[in-house]
C-alpha atoms as a PDB file:
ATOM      1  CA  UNK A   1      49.302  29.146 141.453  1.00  0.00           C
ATOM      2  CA  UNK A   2      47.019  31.797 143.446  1.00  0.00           C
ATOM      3  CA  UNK A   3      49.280  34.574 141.179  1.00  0.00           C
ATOM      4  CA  UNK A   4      48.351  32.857 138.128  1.00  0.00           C
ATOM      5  CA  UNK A   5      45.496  34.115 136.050  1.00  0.00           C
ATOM      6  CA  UNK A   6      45.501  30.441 134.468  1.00  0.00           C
ATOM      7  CA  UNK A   7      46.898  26.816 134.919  1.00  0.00           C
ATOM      8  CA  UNK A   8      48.179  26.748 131.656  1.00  0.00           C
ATOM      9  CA  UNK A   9      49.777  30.059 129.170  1.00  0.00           C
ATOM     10  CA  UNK A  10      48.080  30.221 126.201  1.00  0.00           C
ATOM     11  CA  UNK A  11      51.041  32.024 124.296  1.00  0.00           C
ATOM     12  CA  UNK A  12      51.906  29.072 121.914  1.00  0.00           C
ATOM     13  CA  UNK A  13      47.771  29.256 120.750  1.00  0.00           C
ATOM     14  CA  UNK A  14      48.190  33.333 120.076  1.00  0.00           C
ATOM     15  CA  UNK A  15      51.864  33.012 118.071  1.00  0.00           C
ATOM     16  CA  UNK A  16      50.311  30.192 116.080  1.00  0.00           C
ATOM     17  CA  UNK A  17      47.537  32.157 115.174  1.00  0.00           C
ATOM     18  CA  UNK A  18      49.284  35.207 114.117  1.00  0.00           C
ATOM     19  CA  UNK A  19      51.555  33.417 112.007  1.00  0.00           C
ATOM     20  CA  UNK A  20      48.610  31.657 109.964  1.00  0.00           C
ATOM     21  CA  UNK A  21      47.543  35.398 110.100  1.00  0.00           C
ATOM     22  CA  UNK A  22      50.103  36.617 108.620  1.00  0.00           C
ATOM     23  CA  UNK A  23      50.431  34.569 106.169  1.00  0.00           C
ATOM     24  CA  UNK A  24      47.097  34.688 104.830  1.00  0.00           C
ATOM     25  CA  UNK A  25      45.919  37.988 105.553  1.00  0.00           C
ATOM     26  CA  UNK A  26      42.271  38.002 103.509  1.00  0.00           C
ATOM     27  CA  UNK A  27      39.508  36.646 105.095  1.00  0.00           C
ATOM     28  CA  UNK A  28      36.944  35.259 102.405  1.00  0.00           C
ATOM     29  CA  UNK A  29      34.601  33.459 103.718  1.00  0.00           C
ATOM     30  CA  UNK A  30      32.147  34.651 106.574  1.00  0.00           C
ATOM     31  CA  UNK A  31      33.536  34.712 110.053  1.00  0.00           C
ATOM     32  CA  UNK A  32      31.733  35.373 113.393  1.00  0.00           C
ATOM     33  CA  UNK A  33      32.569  34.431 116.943  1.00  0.00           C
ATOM     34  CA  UNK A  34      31.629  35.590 120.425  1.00  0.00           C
ATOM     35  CA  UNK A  35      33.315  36.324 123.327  1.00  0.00           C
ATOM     36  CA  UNK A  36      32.524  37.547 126.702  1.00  0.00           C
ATOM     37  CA  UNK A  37      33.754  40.541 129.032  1.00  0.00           C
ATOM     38  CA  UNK A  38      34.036  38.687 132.096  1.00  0.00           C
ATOM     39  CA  UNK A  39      34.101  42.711 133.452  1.00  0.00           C
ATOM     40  CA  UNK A  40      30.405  43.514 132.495  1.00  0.00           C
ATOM     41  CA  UNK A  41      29.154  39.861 131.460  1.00  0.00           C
ATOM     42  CA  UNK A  42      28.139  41.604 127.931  1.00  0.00           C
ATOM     43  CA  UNK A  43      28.629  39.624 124.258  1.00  0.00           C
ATOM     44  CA  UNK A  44      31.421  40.873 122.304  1.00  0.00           C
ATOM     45  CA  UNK A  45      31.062  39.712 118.537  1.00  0.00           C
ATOM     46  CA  UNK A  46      34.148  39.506 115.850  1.00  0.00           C
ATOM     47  CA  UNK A  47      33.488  38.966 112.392  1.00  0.00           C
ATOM     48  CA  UNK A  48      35.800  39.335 109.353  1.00  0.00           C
ATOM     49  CA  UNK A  49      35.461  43.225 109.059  1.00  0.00           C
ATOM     50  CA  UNK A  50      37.498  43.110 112.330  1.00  0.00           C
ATOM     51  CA  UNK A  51      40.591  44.975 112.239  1.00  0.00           C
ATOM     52  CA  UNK A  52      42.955  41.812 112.346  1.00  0.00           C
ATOM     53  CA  UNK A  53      44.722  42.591 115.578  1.00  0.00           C
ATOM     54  CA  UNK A  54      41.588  42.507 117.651  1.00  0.00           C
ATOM     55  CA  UNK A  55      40.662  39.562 115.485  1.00  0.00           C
ATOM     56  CA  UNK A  56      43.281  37.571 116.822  1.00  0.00           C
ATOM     57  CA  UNK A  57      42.926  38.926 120.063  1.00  0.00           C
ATOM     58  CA  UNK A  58      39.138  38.133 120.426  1.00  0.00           C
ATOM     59  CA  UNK A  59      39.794  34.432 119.225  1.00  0.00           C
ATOM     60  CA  UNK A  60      42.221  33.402 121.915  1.00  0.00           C
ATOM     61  CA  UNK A  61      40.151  35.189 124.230  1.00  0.00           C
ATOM     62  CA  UNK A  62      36.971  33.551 123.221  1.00  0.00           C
ATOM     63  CA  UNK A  63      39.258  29.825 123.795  1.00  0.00           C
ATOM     64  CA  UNK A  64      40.193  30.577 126.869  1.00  0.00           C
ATOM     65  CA  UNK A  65      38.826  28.586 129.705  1.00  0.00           C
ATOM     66  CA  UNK A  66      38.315  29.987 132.857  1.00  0.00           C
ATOM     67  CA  UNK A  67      40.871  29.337 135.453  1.00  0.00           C
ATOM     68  CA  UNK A  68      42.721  27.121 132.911  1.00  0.00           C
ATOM     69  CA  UNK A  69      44.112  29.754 130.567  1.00  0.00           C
ATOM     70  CA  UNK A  70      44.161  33.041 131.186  1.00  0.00           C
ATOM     71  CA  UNK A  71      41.703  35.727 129.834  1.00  0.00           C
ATOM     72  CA  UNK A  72      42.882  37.633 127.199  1.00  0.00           C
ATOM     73  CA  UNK A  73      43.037  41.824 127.769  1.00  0.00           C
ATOM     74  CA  UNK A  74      41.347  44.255 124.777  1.00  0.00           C
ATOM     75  CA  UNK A  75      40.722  47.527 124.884  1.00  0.00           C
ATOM     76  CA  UNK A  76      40.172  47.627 128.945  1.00  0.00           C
ATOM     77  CA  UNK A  77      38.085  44.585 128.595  1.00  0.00           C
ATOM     78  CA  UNK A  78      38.655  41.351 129.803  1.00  0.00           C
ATOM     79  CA  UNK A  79      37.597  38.261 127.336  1.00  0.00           C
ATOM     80  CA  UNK A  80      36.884  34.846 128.190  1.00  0.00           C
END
């Protein structure tokens, strides 16, 4: 467990989201979420003009609880 970024993998939450992802590609209603950099402590915001990659990226990342499930990696930035 002291090897383990979390308790729990949050794999099944990131393949369910890209598959209701790819199935409905078009966002149409306003979307905006935060996440943190647990690097720098600094707000990063996602919105629907997000490339959908990071978009799905920043959302498991911005569910993921400290400890419990690990951070998610972007762009040399570490979300929680």
């Amino acid at each position: 467990m002291f090897f383990k970024k979390g308790v729990f993998d949050n794999t099944p939450l990131k393949d369910f989201i890209d598959e209701y992802f790819s199935k409905n590609k078009t966002i149409f209603r306003k979307l905006h979420f935060n996440s943190v950099d647990a690097g720098s402590g600094q707000v990063v915001g996602f919105d629907e003009n997000t490339p959908l990659d990071t978009l799905i990226k920043g959302l498991v990342g911005s569910a993921s609880i400290p400890f419990v499930f690990p951070p998610m990696e972007l762009d040399g930035q570490v979300l929680l």
